[in-house]
PDB file of N, CA and C in Angstrom:
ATOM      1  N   UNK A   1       0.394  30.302  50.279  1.00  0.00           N
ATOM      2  CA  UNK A   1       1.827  30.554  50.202  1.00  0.00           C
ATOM      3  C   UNK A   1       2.136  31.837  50.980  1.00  0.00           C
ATOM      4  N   UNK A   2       3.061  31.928  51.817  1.00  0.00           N
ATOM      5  CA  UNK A   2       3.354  32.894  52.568  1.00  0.00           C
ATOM      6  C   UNK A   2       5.064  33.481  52.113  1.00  0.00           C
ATOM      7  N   UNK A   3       5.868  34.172  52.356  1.00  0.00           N
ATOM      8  CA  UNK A   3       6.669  34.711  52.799  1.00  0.00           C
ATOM      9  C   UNK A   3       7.371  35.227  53.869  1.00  0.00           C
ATOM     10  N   UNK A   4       8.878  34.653  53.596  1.00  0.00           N
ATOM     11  CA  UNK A   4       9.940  35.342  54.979  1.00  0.00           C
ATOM     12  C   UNK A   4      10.329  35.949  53.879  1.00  0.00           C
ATOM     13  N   UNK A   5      11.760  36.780  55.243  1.00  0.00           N
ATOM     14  CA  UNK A   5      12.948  37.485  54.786  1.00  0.00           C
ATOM     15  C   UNK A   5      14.085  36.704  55.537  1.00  0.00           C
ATOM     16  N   UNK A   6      14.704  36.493  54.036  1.00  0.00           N
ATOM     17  CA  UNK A   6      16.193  35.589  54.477  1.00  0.00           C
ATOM     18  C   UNK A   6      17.234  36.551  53.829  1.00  0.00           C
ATOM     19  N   UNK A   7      18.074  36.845  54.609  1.00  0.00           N
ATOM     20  CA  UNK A   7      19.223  37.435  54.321  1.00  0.00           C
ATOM     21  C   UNK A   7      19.436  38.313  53.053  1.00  0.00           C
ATOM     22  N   UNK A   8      18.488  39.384  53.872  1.00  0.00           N
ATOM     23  CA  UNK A   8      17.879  40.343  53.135  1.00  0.00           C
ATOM     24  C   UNK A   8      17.349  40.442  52.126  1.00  0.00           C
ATOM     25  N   UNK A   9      16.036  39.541  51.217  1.00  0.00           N
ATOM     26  CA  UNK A   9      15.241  39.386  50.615  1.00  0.00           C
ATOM     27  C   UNK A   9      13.820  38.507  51.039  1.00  0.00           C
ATOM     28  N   UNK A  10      13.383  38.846  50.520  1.00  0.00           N
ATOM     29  CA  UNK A  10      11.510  38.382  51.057  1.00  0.00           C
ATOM     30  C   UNK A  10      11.627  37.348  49.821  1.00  0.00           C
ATOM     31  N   UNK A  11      11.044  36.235  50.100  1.00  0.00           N
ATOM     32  CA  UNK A  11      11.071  34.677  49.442  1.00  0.00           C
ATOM     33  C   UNK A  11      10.114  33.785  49.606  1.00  0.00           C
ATOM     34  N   UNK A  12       9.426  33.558  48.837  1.00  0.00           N
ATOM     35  CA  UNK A  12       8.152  32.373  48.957  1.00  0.00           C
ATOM     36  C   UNK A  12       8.945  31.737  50.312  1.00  0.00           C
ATOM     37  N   UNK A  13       8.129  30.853  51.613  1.00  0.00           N
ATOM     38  CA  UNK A  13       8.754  29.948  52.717  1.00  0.00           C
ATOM     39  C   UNK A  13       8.849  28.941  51.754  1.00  0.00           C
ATOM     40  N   UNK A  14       8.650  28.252  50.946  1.00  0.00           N
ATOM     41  CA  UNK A  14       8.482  26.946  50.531  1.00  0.00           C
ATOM     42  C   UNK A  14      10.150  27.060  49.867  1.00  0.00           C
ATOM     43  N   UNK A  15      10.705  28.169  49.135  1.00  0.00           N
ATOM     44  CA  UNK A  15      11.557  28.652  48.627  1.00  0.00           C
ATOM     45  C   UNK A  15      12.918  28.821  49.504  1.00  0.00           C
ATOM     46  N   UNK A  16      12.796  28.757  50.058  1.00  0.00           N
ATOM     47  CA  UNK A  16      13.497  29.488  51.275  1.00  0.00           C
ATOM     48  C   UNK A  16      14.302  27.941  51.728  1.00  0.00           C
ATOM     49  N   UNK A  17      15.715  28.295  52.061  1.00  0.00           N
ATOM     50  CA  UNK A  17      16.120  27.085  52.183  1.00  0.00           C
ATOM     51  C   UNK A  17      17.791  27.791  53.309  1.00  0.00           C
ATOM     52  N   UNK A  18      18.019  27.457  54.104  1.00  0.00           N
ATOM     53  CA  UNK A  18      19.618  27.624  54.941  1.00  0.00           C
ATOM     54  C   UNK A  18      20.388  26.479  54.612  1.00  0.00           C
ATOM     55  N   UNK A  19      21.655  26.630  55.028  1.00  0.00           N
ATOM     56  CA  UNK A  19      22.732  25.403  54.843  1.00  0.00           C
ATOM     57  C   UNK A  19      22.977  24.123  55.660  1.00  0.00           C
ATOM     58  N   UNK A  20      22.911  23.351  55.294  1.00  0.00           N
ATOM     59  CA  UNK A  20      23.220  21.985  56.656  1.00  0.00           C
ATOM     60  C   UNK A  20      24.275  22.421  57.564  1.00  0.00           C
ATOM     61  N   UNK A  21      25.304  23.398  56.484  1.00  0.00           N
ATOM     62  CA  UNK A  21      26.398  23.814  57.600  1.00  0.00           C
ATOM     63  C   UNK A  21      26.530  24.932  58.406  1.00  0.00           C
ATOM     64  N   UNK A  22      25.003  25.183  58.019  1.00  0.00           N
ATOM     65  CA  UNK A  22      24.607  26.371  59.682  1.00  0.00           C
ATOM     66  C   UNK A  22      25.209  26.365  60.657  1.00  0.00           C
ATOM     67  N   UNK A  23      25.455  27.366  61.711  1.00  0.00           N
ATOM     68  CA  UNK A  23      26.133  27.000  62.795  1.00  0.00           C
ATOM     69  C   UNK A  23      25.035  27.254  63.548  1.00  0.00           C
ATOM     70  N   UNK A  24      23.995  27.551  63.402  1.00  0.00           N
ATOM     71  CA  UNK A  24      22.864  27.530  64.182  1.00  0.00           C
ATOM     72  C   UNK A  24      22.229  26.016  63.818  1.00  0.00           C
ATOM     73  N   UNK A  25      22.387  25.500  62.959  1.00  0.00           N
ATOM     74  CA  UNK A  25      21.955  23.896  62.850  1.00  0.00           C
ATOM     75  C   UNK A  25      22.813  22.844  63.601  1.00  0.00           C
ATOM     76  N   UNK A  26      24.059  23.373  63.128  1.00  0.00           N
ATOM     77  CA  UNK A  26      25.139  22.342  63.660  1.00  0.00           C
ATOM     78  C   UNK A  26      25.262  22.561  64.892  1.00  0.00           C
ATOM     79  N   UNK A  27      25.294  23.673  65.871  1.00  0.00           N
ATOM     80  CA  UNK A  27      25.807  23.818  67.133  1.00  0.00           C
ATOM     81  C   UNK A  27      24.785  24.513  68.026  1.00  0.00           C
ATOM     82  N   UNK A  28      23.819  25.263  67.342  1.00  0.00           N
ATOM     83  CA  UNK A  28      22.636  26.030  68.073  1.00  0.00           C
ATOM     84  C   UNK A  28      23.383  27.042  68.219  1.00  0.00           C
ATOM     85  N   UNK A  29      24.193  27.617  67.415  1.00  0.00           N
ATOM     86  CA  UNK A  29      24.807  29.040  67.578  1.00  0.00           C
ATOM     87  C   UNK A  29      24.384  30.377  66.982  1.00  0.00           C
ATOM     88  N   UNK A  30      23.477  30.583  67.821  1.00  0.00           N
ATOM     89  CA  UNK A  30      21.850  31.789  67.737  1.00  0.00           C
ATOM     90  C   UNK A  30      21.777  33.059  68.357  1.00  0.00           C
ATOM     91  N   UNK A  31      21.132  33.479  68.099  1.00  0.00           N
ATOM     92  CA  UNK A  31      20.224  34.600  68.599  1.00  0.00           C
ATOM     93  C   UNK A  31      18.434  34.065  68.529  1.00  0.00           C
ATOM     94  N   UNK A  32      17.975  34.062  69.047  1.00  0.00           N
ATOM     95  CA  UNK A  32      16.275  34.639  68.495  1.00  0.00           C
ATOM     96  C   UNK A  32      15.676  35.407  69.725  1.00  0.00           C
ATOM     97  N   UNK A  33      14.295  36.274  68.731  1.00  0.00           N
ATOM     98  CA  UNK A  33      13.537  36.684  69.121  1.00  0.00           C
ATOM     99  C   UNK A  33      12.560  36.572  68.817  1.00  0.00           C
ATOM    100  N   UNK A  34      11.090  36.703  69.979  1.00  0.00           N
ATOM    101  CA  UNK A  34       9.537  36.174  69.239  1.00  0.00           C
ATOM    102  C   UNK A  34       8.980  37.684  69.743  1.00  0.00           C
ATOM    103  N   UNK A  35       8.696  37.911  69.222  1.00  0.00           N
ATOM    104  CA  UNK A  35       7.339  39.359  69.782  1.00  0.00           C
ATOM    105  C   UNK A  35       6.154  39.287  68.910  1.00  0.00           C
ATOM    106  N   UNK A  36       5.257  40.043  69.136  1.00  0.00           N
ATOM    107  CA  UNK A  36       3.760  40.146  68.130  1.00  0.00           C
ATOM    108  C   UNK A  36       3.610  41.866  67.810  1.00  0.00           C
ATOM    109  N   UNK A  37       2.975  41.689  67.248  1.00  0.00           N
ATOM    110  CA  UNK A  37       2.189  42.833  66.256  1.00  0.00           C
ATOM    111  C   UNK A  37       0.721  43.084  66.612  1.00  0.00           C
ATOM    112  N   UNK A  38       0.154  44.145  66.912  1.00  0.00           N
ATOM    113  CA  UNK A  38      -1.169  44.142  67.368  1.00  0.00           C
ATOM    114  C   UNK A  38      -1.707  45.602  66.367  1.00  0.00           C
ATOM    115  N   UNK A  39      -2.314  45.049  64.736  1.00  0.00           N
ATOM    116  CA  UNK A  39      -2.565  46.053  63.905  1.00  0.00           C
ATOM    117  C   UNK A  39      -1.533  46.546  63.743  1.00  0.00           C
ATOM    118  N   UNK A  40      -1.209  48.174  63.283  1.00  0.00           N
ATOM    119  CA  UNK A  40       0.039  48.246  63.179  1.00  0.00           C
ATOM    120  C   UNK A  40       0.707  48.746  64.032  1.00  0.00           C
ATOM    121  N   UNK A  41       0.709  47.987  65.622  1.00  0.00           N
ATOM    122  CA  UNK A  41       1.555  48.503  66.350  1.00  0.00           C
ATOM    123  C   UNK A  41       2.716  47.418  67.053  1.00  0.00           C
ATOM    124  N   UNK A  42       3.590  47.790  66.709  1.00  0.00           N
ATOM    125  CA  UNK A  42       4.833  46.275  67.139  1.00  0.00           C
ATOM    126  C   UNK A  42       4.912  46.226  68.588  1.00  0.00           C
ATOM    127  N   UNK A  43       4.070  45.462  69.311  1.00  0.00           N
ATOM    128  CA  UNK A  43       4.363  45.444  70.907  1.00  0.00           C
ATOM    129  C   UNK A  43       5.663  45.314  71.342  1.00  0.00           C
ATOM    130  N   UNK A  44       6.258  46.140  72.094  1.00  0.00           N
ATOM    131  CA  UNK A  44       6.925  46.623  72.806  1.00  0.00           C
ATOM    132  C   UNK A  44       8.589  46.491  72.080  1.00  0.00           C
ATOM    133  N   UNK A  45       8.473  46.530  70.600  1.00  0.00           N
ATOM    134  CA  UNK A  45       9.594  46.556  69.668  1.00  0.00           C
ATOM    135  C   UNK A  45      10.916  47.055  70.265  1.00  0.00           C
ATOM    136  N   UNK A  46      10.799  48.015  70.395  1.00  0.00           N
ATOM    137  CA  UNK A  46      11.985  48.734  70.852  1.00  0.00           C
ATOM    138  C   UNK A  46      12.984  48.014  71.865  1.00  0.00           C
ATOM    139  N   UNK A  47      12.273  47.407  72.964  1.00  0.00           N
ATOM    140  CA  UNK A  47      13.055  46.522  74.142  1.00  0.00           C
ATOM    141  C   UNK A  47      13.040  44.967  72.978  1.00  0.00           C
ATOM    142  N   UNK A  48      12.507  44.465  72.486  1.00  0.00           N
ATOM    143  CA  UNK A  48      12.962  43.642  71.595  1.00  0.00           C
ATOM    144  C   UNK A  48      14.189  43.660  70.623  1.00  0.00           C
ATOM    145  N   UNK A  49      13.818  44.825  70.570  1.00  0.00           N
ATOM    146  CA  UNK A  49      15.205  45.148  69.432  1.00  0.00           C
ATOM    147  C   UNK A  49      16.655  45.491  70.178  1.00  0.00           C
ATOM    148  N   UNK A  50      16.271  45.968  71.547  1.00  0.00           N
ATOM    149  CA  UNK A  50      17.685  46.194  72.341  1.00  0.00           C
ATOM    150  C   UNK A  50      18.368  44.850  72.694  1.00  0.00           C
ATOM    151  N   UNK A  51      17.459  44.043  73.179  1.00  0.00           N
ATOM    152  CA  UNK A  51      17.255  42.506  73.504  1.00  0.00           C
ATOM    153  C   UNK A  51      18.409  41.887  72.322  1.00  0.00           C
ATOM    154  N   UNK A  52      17.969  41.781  71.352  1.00  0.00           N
ATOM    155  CA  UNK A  52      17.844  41.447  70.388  1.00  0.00           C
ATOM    156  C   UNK A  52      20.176  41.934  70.131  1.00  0.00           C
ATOM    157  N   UNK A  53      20.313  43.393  70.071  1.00  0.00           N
ATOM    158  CA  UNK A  53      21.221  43.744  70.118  1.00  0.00           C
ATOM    159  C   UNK A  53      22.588  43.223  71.030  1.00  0.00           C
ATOM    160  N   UNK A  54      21.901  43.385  72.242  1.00  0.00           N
ATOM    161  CA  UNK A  54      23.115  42.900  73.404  1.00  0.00           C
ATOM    162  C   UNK A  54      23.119  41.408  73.259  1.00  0.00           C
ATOM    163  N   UNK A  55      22.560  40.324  72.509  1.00  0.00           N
ATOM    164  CA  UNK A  55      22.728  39.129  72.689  1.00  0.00           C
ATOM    165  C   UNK A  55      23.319  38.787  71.530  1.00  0.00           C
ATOM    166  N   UNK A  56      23.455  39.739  70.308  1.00  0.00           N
ATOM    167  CA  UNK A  56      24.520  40.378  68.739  1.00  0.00           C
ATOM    168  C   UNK A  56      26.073  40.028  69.542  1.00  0.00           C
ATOM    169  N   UNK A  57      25.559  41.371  70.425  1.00  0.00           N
ATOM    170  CA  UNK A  57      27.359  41.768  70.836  1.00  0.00           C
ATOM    171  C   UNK A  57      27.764  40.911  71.804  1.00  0.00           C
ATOM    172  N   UNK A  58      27.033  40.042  72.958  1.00  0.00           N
ATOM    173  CA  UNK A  58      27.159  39.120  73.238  1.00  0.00           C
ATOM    174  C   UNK A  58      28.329  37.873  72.745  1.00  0.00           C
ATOM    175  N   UNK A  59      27.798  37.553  71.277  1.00  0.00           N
ATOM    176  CA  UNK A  59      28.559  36.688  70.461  1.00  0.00           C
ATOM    177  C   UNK A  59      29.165  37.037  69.418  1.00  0.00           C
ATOM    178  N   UNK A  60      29.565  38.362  69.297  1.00  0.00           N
ATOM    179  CA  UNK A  60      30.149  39.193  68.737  1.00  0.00           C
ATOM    180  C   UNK A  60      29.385  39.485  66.984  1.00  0.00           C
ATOM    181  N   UNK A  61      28.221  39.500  66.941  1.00  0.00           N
ATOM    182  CA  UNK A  61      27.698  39.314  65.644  1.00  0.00           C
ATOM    183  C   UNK A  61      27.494  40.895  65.652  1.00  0.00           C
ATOM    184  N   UNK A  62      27.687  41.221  63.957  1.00  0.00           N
ATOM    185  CA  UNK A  62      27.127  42.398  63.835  1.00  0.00           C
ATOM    186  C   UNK A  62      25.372  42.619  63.741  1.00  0.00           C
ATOM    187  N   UNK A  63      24.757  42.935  64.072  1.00  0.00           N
ATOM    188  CA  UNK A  63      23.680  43.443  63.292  1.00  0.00           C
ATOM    189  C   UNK A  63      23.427  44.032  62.368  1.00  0.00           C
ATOM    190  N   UNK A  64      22.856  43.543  60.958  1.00  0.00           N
ATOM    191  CA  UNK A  64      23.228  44.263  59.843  1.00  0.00           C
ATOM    192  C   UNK A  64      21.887  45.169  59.825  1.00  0.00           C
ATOM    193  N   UNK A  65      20.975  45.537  60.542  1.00  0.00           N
ATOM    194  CA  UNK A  65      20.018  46.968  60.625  1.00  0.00           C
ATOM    195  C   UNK A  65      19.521  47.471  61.996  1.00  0.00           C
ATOM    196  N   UNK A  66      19.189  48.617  61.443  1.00  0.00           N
ATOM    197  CA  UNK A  66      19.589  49.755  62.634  1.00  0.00           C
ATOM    198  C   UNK A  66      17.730  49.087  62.857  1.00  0.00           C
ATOM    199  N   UNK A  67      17.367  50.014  64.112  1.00  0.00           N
ATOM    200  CA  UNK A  67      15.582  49.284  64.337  1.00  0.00           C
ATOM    201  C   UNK A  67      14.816  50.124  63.544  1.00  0.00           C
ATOM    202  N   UNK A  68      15.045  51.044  62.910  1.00  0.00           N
ATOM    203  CA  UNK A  68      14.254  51.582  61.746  1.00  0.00           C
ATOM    204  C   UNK A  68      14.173  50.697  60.503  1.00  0.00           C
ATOM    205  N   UNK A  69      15.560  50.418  60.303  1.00  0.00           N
ATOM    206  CA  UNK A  69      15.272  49.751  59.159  1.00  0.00           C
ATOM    207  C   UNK A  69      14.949  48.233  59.435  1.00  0.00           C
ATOM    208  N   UNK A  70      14.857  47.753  60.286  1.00  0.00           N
ATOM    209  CA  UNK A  70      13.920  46.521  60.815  1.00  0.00           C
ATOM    210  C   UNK A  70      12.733  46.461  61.109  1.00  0.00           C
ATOM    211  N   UNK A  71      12.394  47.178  61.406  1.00  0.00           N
ATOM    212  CA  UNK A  71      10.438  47.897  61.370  1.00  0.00           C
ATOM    213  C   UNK A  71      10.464  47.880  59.973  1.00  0.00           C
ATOM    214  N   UNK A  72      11.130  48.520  59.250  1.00  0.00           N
ATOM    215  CA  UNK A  72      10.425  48.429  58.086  1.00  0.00           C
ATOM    216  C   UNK A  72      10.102  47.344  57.348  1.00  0.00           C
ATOM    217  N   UNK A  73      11.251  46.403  57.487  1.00  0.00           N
ATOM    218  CA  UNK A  73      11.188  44.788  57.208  1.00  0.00           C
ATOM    219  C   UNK A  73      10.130  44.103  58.080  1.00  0.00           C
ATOM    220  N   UNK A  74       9.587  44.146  58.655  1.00  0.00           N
ATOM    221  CA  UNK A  74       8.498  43.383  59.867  1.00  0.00           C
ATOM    222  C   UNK A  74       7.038  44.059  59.103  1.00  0.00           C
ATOM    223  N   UNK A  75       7.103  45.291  58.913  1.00  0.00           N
ATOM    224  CA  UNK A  75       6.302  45.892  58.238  1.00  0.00           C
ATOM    225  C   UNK A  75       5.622  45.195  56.841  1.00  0.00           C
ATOM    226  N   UNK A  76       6.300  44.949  55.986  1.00  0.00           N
ATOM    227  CA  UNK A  76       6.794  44.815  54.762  1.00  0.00           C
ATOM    228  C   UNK A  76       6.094  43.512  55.097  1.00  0.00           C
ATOM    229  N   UNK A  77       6.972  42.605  55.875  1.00  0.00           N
ATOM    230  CA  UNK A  77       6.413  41.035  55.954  1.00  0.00           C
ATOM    231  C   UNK A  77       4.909  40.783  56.112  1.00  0.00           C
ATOM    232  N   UNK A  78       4.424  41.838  57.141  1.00  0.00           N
ATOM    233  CA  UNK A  78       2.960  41.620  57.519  1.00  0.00           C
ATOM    234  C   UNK A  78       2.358  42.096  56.035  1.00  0.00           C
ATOM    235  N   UNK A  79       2.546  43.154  55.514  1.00  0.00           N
ATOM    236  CA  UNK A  79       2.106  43.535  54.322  1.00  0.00           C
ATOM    237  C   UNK A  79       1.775  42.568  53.056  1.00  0.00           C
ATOM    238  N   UNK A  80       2.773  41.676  52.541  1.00  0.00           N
ATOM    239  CA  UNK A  80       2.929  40.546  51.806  1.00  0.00           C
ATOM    240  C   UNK A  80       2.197  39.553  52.171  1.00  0.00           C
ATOM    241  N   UNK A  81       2.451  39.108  53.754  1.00  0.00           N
ATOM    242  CA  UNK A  81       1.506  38.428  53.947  1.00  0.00           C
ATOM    243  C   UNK A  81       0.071  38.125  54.269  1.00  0.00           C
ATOM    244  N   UNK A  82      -0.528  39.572  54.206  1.00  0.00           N
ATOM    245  CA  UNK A  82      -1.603  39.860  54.031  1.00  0.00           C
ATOM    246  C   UNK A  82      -2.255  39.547  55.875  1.00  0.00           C
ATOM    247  N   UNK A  83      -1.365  39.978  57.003  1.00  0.00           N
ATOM    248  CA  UNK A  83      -1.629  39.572  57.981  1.00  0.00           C
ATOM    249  C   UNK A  83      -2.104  40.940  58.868  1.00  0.00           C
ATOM    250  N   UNK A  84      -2.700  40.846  60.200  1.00  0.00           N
ATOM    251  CA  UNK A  84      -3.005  41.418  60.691  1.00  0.00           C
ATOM    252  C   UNK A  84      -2.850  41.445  62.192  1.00  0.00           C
ATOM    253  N   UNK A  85      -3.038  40.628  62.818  1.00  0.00           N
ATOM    254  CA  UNK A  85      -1.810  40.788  63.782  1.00  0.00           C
ATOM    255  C   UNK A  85      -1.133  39.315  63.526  1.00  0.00           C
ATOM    256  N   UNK A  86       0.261  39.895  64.250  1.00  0.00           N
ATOM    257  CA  UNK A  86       1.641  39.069  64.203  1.00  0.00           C
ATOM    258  C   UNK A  86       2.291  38.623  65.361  1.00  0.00           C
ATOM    259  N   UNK A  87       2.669  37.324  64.914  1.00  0.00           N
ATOM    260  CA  UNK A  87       3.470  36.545  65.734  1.00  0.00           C
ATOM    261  C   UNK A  87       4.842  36.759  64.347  1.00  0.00           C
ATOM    262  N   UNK A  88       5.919  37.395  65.402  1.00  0.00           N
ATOM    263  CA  UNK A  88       7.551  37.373  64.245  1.00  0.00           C
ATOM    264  C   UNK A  88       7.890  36.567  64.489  1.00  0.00           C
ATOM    265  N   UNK A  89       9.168  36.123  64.421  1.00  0.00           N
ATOM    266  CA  UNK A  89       9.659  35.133  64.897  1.00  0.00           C
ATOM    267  C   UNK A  89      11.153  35.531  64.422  1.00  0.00           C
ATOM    268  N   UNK A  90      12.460  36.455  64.900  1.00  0.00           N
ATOM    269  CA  UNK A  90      13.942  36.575  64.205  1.00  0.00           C
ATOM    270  C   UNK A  90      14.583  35.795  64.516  1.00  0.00           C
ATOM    271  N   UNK A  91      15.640  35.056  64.102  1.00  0.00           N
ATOM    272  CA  UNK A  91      16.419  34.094  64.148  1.00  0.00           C
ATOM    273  C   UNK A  91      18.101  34.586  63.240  1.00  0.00           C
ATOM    274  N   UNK A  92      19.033  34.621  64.309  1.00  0.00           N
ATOM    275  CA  UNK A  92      19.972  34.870  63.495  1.00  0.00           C
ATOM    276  C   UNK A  92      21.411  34.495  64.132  1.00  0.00           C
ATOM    277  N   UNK A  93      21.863  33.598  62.727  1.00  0.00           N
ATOM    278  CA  UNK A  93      23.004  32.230  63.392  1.00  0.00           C
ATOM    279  C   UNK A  93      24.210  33.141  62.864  1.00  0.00           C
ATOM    280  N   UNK A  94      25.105  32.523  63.143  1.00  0.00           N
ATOM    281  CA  UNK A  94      26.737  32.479  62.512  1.00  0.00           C
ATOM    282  C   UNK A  94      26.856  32.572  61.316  1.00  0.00           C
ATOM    283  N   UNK A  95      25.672  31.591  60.746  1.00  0.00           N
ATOM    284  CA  UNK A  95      25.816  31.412  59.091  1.00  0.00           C
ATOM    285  C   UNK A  95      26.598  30.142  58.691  1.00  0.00           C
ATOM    286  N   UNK A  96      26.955  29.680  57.769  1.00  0.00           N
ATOM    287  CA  UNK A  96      27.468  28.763  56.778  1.00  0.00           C
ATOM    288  C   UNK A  96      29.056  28.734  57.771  1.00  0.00           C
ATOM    289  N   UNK A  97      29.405  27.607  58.015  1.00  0.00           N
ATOM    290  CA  UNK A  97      30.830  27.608  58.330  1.00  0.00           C
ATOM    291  C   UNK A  97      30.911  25.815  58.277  1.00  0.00           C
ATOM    292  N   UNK A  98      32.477  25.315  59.299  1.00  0.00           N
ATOM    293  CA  UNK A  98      32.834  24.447  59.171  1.00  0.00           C
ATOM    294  C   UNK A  98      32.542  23.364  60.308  1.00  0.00           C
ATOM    295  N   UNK A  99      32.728  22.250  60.084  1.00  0.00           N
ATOM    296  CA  UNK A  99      32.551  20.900  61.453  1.00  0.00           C
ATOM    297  C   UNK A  99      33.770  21.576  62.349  1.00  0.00           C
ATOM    298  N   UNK A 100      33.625  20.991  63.261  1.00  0.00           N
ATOM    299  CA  UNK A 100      34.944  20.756  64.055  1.00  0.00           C
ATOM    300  C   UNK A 100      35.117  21.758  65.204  1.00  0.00           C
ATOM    301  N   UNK A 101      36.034  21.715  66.092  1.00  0.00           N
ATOM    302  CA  UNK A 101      36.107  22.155  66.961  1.00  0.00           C
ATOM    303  C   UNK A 101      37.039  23.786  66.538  1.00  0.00           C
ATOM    304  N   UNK A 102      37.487  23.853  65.433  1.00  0.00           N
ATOM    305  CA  UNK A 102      38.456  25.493  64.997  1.00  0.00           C
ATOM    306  C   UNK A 102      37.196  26.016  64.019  1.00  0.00           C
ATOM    307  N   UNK A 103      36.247  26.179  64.683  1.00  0.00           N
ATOM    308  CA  UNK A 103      35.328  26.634  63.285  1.00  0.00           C
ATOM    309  C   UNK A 103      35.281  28.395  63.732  1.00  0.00           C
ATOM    310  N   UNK A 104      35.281  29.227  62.656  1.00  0.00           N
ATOM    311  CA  UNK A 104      35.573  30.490  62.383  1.00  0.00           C
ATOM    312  C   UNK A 104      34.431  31.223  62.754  1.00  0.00           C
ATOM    313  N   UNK A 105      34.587  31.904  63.325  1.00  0.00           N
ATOM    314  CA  UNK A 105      33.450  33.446  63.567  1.00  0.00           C
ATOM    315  C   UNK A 105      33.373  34.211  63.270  1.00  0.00           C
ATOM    316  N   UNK A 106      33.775  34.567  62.240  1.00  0.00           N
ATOM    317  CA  UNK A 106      33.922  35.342  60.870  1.00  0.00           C
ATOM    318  C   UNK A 106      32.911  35.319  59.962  1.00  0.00           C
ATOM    319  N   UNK A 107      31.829  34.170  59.827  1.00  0.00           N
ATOM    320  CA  UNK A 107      31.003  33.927  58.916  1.00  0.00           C
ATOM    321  C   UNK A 107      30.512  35.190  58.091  1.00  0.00           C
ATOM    322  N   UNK A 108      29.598  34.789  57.318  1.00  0.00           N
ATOM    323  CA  UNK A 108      28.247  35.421  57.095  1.00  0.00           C
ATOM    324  C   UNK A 108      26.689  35.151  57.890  1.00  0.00           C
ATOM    325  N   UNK A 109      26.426  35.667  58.833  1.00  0.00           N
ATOM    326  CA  UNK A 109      24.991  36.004  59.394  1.00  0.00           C
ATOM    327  C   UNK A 109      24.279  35.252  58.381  1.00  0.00           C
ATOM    328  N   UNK A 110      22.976  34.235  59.086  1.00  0.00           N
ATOM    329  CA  UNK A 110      21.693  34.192  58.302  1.00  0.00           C
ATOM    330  C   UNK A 110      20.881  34.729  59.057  1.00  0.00           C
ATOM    331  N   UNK A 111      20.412  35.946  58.409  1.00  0.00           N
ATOM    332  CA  UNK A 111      18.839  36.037  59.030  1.00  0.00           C
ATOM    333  C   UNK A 111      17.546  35.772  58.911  1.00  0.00           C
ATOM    334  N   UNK A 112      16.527  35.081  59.277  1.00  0.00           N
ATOM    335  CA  UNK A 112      15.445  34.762  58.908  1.00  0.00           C
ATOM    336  C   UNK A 112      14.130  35.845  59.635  1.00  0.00           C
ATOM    337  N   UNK A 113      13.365  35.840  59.495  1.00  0.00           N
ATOM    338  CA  UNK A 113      12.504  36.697  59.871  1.00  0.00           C
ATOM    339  C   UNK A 113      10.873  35.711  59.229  1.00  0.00           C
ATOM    340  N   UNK A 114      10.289  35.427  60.235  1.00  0.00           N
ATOM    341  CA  UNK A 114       9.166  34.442  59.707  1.00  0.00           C
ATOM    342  C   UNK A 114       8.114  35.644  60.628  1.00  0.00           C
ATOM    343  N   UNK A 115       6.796  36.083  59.691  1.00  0.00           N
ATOM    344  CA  UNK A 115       5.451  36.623  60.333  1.00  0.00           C
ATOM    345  C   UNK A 115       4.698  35.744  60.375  1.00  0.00           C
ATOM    346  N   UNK A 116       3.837  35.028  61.419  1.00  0.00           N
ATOM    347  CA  UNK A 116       2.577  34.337  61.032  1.00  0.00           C
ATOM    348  C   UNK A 116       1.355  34.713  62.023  1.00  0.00           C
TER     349      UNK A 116
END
């Protein structure tokens, strides 16, 4: 049994569940990022995390943590999961909204964060 972090809590994966009415399910309306971990050093984090930012403001999403407090979450994940080096994997949609062509961008963010 492993663990993510979904929208800001760490959760058995088996546990772990998003909405059919994702807008990253329904429309592919995303962000992601993949980087690795080599012991405890996050390869080349920092340009990941800028990456990561301009493709936020891009689609006007906030980012809800600064890259300190996202290291610490990546941290945390490898920790739980008892891993040693890492493949991340961030993923972060629109969130929960509606069908149709007037659907709102206003949501709530899902973020997922998978270490393996």
């Amino acid at each position: 049994m492993s663990d993510v972090y979904l929208n800001g809590e760490f959760i058995a994966a088996e546990k772990a569940s998003i909405s059919v009415f994702d807008q990253g399910f329904l429309y592919g309306d995303g962000i992601f990022e993949s980087f690795r971990s080599v012991g405890d050093h996050l390869y080349q984090f920092s340009h990941h995390y800028r990456r990561l930012v301009q493709s936020a403001e891009a689609l006007n999403y906030l980012i809800p943590y600064t890259q300190a407090e996202l290291e610490e979450v990546l941290i945390e994940l490898r920790r739980r999961n008892n891993l040693r080096d890492v493949y991340y994997r961030i993923t972060i949609t629109r969130g929960r909204g509606e069908i149709g062509f007037q659907r709102s961008i206003n949501n709530d963010l899902t973020c997922l964060i998978i270490g393996r």
